[in-house]
C-alpha atoms as a PDB file:
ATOM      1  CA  UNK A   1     163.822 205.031 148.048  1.00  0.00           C
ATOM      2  CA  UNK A   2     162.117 206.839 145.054  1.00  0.00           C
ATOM      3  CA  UNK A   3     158.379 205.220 143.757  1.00  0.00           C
ATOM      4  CA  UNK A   4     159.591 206.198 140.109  1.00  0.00           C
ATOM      5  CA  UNK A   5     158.922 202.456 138.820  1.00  0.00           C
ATOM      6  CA  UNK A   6     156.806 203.777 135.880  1.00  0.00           C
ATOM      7  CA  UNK A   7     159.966 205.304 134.507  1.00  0.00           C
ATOM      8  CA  UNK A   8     161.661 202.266 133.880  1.00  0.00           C
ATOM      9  CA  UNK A   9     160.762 200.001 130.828  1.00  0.00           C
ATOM     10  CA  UNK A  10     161.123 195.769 130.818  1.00  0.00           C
ATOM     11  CA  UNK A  11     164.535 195.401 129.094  1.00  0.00           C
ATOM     12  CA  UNK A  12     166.136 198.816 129.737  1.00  0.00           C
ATOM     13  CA  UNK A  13     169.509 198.803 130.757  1.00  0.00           C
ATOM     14  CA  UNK A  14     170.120 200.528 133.612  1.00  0.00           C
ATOM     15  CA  UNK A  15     173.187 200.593 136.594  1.00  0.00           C
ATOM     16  CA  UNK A  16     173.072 199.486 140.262  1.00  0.00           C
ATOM     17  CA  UNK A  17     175.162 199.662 143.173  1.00  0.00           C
ATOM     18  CA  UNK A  18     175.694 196.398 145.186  1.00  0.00           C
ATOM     19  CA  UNK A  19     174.384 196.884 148.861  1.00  0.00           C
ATOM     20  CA  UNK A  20     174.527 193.654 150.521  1.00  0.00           C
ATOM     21  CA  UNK A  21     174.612 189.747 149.727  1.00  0.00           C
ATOM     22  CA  UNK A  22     171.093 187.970 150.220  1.00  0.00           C
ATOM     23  CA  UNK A  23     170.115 184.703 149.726  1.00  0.00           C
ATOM     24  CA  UNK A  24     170.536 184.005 145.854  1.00  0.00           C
ATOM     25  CA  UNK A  25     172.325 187.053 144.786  1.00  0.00           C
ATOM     26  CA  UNK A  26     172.475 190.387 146.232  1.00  0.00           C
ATOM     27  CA  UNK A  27     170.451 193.908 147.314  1.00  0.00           C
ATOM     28  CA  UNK A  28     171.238 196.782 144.956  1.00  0.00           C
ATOM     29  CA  UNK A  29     170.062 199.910 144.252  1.00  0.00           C
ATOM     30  CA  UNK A  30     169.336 201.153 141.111  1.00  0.00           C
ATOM     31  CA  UNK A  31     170.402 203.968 139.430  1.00  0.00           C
ATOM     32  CA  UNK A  32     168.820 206.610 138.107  1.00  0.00           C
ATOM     33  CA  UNK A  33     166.494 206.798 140.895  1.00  0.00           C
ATOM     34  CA  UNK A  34     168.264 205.300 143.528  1.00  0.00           C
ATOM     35  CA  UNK A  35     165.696 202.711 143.915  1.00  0.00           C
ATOM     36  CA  UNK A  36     166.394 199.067 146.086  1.00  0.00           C
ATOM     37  CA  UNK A  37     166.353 196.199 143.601  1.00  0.00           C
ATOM     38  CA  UNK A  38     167.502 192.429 143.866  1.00  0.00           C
ATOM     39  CA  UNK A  39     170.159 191.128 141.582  1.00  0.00           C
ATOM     40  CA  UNK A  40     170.719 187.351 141.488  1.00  0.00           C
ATOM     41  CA  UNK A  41     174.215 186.192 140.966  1.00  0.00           C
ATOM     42  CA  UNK A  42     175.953 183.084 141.818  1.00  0.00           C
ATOM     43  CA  UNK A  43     179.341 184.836 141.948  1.00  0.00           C
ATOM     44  CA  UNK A  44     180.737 187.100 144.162  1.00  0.00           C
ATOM     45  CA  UNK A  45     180.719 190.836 144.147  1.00  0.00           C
ATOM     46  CA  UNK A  46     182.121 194.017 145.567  1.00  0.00           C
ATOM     47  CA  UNK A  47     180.001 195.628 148.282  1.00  0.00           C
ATOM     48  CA  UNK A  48     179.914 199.382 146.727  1.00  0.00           C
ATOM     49  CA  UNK A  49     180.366 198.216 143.024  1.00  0.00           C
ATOM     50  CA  UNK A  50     178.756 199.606 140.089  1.00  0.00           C
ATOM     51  CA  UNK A  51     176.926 196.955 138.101  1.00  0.00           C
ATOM     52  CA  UNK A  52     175.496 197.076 134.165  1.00  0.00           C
ATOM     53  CA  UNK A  53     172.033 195.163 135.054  1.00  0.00           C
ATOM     54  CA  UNK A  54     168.672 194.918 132.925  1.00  0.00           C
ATOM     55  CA  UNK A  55     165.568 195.865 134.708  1.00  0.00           C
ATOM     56  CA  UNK A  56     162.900 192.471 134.232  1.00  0.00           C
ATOM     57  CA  UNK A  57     160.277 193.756 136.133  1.00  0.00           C
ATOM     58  CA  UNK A  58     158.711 195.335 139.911  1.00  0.00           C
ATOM     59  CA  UNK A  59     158.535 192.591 142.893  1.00  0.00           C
ATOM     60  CA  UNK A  60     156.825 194.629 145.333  1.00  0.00           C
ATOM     61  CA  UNK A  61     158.810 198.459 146.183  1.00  0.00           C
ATOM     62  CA  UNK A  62     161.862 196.571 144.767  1.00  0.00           C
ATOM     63  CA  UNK A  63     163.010 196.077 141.070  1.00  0.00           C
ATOM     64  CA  UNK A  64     163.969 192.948 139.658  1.00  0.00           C
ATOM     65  CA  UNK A  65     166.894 192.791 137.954  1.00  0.00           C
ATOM     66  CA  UNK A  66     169.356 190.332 135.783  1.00  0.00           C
ATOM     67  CA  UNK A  67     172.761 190.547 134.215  1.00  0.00           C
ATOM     68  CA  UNK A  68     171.108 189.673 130.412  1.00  0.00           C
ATOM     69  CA  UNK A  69     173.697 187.317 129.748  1.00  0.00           C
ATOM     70  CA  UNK A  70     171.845 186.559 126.181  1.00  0.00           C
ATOM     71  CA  UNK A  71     172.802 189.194 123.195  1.00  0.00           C
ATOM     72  CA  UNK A  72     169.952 190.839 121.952  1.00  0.00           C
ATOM     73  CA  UNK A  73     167.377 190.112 124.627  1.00  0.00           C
ATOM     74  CA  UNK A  74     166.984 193.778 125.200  1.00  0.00           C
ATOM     75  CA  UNK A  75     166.471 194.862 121.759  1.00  0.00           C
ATOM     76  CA  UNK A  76     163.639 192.122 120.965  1.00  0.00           C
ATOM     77  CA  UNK A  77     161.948 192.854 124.213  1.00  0.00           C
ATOM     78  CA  UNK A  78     161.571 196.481 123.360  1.00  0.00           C
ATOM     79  CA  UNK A  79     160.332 195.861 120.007  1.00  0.00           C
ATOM     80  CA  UNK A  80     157.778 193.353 120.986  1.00  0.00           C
ATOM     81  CA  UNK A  81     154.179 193.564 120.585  1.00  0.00           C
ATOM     82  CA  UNK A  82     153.354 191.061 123.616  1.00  0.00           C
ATOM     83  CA  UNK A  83     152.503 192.295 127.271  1.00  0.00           C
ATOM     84  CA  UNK A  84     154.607 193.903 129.878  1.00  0.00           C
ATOM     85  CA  UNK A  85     154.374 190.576 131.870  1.00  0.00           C
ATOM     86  CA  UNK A  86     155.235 188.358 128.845  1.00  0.00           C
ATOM     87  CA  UNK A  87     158.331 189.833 127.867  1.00  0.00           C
ATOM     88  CA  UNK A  88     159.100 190.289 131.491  1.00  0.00           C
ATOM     89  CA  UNK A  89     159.291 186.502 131.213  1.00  0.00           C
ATOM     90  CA  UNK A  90     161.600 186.604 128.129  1.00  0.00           C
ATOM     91  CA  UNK A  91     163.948 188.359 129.802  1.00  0.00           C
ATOM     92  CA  UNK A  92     164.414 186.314 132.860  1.00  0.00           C
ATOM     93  CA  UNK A  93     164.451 182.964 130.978  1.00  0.00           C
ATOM     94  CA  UNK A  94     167.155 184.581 128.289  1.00  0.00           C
ATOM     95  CA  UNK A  95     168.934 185.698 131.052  1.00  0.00           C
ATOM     96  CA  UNK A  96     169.109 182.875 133.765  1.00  0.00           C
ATOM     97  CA  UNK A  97     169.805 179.797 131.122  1.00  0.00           C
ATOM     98  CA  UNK A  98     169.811 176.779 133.893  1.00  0.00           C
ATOM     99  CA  UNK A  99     171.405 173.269 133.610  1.00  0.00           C
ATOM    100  CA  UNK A 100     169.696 170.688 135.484  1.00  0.00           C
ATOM    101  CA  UNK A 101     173.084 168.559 136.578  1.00  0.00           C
ATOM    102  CA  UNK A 102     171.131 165.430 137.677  1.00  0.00           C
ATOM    103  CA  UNK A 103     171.486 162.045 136.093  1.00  0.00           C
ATOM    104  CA  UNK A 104     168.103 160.001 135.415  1.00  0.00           C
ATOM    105  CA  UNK A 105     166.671 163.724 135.634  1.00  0.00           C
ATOM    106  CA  UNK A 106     163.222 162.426 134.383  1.00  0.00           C
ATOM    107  CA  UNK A 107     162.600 160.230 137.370  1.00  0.00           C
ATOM    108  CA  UNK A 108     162.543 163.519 139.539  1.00  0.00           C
ATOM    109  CA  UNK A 109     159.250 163.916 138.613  1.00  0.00           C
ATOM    110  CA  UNK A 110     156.629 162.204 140.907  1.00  0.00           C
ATOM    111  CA  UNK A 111     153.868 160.753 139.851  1.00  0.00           C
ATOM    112  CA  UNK A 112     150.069 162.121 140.160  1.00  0.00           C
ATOM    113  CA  UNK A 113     149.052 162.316 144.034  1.00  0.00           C
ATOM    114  CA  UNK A 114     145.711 161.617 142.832  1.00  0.00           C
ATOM    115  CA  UNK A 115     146.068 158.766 140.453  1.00  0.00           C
ATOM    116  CA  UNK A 116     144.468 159.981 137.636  1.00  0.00           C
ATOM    117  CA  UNK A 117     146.337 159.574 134.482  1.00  0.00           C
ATOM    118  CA  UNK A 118     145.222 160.406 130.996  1.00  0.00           C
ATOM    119  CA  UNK A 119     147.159 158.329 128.304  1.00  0.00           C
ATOM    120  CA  UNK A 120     147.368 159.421 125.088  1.00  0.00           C
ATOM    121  CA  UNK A 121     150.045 159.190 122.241  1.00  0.00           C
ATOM    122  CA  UNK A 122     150.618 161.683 119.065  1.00  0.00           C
ATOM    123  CA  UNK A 123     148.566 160.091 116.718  1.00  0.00           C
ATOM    124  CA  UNK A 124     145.577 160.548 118.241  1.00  0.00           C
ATOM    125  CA  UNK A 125     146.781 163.863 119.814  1.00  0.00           C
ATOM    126  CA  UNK A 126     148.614 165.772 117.470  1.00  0.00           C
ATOM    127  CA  UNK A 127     150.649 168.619 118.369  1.00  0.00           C
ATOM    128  CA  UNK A 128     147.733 171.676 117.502  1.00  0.00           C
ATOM    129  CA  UNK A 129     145.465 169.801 119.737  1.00  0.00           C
ATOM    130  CA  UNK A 130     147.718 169.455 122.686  1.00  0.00           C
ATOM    131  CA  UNK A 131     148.142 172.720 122.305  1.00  0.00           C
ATOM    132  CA  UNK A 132     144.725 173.400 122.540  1.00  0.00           C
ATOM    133  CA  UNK A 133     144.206 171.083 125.320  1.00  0.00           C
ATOM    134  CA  UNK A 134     146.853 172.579 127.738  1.00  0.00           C
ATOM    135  CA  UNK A 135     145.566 176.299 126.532  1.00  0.00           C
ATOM    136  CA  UNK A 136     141.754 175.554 127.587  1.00  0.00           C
ATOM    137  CA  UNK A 137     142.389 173.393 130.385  1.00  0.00           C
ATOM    138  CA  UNK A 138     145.119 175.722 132.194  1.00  0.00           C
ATOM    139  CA  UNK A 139     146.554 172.537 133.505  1.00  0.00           C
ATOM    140  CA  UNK A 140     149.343 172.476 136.435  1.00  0.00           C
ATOM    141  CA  UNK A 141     150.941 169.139 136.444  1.00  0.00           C
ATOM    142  CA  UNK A 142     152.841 167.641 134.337  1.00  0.00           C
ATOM    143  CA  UNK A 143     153.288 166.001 130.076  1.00  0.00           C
ATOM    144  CA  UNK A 144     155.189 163.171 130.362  1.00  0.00           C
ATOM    145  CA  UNK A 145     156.962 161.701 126.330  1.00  0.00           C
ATOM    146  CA  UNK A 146     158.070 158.412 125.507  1.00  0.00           C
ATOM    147  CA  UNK A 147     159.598 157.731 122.143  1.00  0.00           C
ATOM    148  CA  UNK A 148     160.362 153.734 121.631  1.00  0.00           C
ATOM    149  CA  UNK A 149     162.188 154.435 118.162  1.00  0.00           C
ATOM    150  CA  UNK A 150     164.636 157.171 119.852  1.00  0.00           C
ATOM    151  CA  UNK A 151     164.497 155.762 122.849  1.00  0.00           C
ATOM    152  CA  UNK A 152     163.971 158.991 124.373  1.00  0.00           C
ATOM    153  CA  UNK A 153     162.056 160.092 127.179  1.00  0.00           C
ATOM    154  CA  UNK A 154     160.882 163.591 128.395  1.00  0.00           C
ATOM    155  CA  UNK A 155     158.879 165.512 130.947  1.00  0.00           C
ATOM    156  CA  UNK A 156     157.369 169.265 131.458  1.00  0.00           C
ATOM    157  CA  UNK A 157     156.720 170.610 134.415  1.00  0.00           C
ATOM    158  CA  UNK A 158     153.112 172.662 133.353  1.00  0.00           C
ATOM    159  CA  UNK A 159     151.719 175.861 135.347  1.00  0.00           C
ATOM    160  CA  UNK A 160     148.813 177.320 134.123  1.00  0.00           C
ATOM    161  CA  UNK A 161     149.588 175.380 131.266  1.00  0.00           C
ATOM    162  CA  UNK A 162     152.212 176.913 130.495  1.00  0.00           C
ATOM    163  CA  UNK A 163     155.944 175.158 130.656  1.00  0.00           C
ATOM    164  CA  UNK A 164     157.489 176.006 133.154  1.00  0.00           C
ATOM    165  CA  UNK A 165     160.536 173.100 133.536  1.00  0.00           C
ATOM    166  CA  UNK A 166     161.583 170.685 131.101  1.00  0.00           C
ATOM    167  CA  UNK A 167     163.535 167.255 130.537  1.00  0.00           C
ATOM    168  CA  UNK A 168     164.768 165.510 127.732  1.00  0.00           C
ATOM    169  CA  UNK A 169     166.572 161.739 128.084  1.00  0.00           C
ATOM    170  CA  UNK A 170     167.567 159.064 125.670  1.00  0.00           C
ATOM    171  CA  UNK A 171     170.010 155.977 125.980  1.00  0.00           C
ATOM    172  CA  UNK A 172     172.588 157.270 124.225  1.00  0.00           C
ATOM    173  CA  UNK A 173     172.701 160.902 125.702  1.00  0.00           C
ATOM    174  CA  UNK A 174     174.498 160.417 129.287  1.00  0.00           C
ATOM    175  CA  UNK A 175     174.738 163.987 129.755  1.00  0.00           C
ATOM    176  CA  UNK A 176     171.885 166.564 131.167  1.00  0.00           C
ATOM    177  CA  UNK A 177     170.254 168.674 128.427  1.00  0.00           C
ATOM    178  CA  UNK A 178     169.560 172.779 129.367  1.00  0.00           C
ATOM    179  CA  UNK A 179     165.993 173.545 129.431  1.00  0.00           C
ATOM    180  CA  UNK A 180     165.985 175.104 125.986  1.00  0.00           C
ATOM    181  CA  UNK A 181     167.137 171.696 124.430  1.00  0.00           C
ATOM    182  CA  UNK A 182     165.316 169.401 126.240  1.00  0.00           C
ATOM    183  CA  UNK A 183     162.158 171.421 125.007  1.00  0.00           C
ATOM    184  CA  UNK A 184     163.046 171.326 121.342  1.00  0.00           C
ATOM    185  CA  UNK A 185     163.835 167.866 121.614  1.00  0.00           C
ATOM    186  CA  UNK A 186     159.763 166.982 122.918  1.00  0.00           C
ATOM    187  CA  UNK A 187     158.772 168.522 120.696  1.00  0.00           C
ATOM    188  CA  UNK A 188     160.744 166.997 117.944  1.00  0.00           C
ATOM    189  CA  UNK A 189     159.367 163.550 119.746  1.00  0.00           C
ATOM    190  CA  UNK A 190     155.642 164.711 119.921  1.00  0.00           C
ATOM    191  CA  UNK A 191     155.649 165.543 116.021  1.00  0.00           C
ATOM    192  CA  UNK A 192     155.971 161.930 115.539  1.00  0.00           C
ATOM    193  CA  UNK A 193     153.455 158.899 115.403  1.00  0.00           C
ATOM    194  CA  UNK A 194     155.153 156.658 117.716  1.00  0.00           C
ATOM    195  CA  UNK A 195     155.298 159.048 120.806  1.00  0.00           C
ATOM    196  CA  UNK A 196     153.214 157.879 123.890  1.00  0.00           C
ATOM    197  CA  UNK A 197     152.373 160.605 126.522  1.00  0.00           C
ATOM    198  CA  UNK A 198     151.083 160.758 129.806  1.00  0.00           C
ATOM    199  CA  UNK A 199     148.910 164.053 131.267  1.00  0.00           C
ATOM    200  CA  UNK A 200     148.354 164.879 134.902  1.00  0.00           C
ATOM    201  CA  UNK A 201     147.674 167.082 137.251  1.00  0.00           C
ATOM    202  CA  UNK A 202     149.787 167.943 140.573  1.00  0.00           C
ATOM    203  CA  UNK A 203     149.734 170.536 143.193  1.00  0.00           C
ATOM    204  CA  UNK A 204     150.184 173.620 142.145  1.00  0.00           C
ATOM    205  CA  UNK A 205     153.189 173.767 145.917  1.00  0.00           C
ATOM    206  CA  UNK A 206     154.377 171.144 144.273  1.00  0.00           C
ATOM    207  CA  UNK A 207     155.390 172.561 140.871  1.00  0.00           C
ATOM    208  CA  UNK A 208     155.886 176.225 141.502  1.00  0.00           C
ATOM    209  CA  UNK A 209     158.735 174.442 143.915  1.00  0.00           C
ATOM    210  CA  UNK A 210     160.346 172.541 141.303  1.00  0.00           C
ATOM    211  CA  UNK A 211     160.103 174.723 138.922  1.00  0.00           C
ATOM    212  CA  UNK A 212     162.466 176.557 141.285  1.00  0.00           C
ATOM    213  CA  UNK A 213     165.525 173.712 139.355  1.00  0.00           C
ATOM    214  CA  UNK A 214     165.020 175.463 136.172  1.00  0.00           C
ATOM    215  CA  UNK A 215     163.978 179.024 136.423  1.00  0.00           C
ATOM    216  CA  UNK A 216     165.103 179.742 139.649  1.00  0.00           C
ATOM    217  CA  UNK A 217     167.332 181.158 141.961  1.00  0.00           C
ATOM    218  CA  UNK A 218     170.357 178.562 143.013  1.00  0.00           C
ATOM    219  CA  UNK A 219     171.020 179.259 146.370  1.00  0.00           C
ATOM    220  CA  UNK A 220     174.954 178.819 147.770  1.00  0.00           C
ATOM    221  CA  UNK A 221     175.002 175.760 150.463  1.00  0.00           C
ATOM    222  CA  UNK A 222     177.872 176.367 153.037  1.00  0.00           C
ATOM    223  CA  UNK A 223     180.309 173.221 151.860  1.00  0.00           C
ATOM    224  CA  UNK A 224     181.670 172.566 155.787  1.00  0.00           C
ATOM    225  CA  UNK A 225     178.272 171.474 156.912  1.00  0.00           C
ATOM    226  CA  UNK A 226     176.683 168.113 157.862  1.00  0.00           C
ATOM    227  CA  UNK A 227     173.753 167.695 155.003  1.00  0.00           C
ATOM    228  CA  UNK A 228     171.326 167.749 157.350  1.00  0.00           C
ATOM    229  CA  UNK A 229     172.675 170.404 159.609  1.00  0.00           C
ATOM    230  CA  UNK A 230     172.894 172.243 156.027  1.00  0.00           C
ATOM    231  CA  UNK A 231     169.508 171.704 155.405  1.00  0.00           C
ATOM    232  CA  UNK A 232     167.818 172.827 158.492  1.00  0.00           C
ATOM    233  CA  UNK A 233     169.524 175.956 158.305  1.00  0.00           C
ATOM    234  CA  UNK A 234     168.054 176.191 155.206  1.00  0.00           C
ATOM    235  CA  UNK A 235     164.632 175.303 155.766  1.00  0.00           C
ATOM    236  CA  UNK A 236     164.877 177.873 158.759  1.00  0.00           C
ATOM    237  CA  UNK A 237     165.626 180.969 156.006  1.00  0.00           C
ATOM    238  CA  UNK A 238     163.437 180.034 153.589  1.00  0.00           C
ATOM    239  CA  UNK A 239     160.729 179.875 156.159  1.00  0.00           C
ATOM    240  CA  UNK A 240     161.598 183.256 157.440  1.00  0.00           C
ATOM    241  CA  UNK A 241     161.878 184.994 153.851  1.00  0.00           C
ATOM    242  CA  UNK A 242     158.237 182.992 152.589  1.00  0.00           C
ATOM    243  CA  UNK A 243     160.043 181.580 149.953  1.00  0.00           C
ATOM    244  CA  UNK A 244     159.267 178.856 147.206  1.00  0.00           C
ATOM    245  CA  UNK A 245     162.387 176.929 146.516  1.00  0.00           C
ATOM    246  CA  UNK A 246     163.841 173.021 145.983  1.00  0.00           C
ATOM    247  CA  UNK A 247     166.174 171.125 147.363  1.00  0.00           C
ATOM    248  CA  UNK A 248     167.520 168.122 145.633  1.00  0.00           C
ATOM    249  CA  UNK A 249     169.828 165.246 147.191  1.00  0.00           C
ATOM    250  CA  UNK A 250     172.306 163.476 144.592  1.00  0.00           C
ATOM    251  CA  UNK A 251     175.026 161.526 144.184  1.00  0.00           C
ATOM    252  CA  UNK A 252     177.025 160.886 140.805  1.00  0.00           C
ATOM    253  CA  UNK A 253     174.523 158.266 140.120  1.00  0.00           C
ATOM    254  CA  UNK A 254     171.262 160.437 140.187  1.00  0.00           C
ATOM    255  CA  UNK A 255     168.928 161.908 142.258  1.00  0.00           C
ATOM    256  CA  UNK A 256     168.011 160.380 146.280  1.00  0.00           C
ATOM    257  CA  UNK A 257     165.164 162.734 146.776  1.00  0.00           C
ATOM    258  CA  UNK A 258     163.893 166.243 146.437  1.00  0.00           C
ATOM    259  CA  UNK A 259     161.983 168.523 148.653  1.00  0.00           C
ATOM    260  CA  UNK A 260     159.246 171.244 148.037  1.00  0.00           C
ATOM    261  CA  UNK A 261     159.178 174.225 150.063  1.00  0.00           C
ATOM    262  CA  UNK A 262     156.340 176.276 149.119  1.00  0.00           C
ATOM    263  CA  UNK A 263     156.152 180.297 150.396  1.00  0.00           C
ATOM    264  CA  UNK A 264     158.223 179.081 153.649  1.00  0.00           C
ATOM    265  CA  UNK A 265     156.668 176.174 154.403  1.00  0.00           C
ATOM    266  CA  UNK A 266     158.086 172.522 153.815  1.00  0.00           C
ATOM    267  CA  UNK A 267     155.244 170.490 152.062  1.00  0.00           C
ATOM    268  CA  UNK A 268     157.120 167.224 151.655  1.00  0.00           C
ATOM    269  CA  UNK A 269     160.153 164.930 150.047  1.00  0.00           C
ATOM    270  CA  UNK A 270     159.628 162.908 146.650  1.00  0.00           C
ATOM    271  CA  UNK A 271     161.888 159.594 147.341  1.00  0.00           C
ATOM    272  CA  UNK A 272     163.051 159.344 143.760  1.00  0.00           C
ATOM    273  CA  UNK A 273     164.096 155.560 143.568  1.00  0.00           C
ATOM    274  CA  UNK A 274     160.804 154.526 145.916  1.00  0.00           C
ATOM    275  CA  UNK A 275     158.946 156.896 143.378  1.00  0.00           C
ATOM    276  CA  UNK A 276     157.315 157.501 147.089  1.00  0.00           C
ATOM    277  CA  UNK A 277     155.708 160.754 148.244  1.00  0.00           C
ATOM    278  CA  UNK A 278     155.955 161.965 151.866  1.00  0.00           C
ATOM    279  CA  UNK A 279     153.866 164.788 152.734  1.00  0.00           C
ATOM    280  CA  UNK A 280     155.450 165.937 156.126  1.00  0.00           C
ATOM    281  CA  UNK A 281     155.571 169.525 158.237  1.00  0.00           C
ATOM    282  CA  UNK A 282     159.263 168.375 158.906  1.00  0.00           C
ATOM    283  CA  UNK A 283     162.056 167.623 156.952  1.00  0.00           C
ATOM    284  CA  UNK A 284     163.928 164.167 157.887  1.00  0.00           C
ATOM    285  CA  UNK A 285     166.991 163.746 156.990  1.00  0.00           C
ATOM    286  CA  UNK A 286     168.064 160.552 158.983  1.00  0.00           C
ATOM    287  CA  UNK A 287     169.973 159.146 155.847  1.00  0.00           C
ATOM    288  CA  UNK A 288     171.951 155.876 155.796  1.00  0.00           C
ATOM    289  CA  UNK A 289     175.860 155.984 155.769  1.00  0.00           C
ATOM    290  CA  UNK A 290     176.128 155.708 152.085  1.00  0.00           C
ATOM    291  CA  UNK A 291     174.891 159.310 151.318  1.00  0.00           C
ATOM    292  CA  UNK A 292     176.736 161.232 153.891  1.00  0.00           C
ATOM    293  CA  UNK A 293     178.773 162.311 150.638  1.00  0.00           C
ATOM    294  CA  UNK A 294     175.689 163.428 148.848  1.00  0.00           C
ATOM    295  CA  UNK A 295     175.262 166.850 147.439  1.00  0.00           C
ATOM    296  CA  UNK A 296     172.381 168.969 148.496  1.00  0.00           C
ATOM    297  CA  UNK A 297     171.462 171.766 146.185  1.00  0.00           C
ATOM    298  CA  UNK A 298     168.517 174.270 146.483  1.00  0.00           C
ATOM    299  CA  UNK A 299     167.155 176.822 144.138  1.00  0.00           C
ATOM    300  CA  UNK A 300     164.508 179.204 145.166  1.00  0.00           C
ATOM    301  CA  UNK A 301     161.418 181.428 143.089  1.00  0.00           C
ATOM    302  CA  UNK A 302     161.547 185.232 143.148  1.00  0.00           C
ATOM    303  CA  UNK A 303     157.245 186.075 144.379  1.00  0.00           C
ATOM    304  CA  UNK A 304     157.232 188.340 141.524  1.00  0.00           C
ATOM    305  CA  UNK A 305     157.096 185.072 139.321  1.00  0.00           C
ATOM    306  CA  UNK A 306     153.704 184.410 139.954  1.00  0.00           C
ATOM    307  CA  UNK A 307     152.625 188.008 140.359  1.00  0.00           C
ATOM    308  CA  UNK A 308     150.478 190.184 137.738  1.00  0.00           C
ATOM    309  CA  UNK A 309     153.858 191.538 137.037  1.00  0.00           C
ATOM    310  CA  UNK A 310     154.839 188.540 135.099  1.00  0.00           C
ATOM    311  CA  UNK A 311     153.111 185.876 132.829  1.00  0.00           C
ATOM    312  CA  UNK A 312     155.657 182.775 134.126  1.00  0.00           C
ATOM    313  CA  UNK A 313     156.467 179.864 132.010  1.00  0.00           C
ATOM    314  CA  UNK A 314     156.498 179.588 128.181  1.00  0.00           C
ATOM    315  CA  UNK A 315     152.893 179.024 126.232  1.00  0.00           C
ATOM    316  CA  UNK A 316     152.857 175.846 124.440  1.00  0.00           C
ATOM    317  CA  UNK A 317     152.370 177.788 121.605  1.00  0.00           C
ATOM    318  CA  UNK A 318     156.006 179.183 121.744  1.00  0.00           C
ATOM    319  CA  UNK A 319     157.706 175.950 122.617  1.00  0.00           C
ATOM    320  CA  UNK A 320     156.343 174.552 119.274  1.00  0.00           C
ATOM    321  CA  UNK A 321     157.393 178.018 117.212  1.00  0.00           C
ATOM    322  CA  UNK A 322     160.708 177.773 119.409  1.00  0.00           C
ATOM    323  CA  UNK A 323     161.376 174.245 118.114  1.00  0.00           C
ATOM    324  CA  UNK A 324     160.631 174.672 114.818  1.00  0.00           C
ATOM    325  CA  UNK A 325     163.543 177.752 113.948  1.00  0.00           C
ATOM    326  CA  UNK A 326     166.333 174.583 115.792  1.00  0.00           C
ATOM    327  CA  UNK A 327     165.012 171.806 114.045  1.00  0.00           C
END
């Protein structure tokens, strides 16, 4: 494979030939240059198909690439003043546009391992000083939002405090909201007076992994398979590739539990409706009766997310620009 990485630019648009399905998508090789790259896709494709992709980045000796579902990601990108690594970013989160199917989403979210809570509310932390707080502080955790006149509640998932998953709930809204949405709506909520929040820190295995839901790669679960047979088998690849990923157990009704993987190795299940953490080197999943119909689902990070080839997760700062243009 040719080293000519420098030649390609974040946003270019460039053609690859599929190789060979991997987990999450498939190996290609880009042309020109004939150099291996990894394309995500959740649908199938052609062994020995030409493919119009958009080069994000370099993970290693292989290029990154996406499909750029979102019209005119390219063309900002390459007149941007920001970094390589931030508009390497841009162009994975324009392209891969996740819905977080989970009722009661917001209950996913576990609860400080530690304890320590800080409780504030938007009054006495307005919106330029969170900002400022989450900038300085470079906090991985999580900003929890409660709104008692919308009756709303909403979480983000912070690395390097930066967002990097969000949730947005209210009464009257039965449906899941997409990332994008459920960040202007916190926004919306954190403008206001009445808005209680909730800061925290968590570790860092912890929400890399989940942030796998939203920014991730989903990963196809063979359908004929006990769950737990499923998820063993899983567990087993994951471990042998070093990869970060999720796995969530749901029925119609919400979430059961979800489990952190963390470069290969299985750090432990959140028991949503327990709000319970188990920290285990083994994954149990002795489950009564009543969930042998569940649905497992798993989503894994790319390395290069956390690399010095990409700045991952959105600044505060944006969010609150982002929200004001869809207000």
């Amino acid at each position: 494979m040719s080293n000519d990485s420098k030649n390609y630019k974040t946003g270019q648009s460039v053609l690859c030939k599929v190789e060979a399905p991997e987990v999450g998508g498939y190996r290609v090789t880009v042309t020109p240059g004939n150099m291996e790259g990894f394309l995500p896709s959740q649908d199938p494709l052609d062994v020995g198909r030409q493919i119009p992709a958009t080069f994000v980045c370099m993970s290693g000796d292989r290029a990154l690439l996406t499909f750029a579902y979102m019209i005119g990601t390219t063309e900002r990108v390459q007149f941007s003043t920001s970094s390589d690594s931030v508009n390497a970013f841009a162009v994975w989160a324009d392209s891969y546009p996740t819905d977080l199917r989970l009722r009661r989403a917001i209950d996913i979210i576990m609860p400080p391992v530690d304890g320590q809570v800080r409780e504030t509310n938007s009054a006495e932390t307005p919106l330029t000083e969170l900002e400022a707080l989450l900038e300085k502080s470079q906090l991985t955790g999580c900003l929890k939002a409660q709104s008692e006149q919308r009756l709303s509640r909403s979480a983000a998932l912070l690395y390097q405090g930066r967002i990097v998953g969000c949730m947005y709930g209210t009464k009257s809204e039965n449906e899941p909201l997409t990332m994008e949405r459920s960040m202007n709506m916190m926004v919306s909520d954190l403008a206001r007076d009445d808005t209680t929040m909730q800061i925290y820190s968590l570790p860092e295995e912890i929400i890399l992994a989940m942030s796998a839901l939203f920014l991730g790669c989903p990963i196809e679960i063979v359908s004929d398979m006990r769950i737990a047979d499923a998820a063993v088998a899983l567990l087993t690849e994951l471990k042998e590739r070093s990869d970060t990923a999720c796995l969530t157990l749901s029925t119609d009704s919400g979430a059961i539990s979800v489990s952190f993987v963390f470069r290969g190795r299985f750090t432990g299940t959140f028991l949503v409706e327990k709000q319970q953490y188990l920290p285990s080197a083994e994954l149990t999943m002795h489950l009564p009766e009543a969930f042998e119909q569940a649905r497992l689902d798993a989503s894994f990070l790319p390395a290069v997310m956390t690399s010095e080839s990409m700045q991952y997760g959105y600044t505060f700062r944006h969010l609150i620009e982002h929200a004001k243009h869809h207000m």
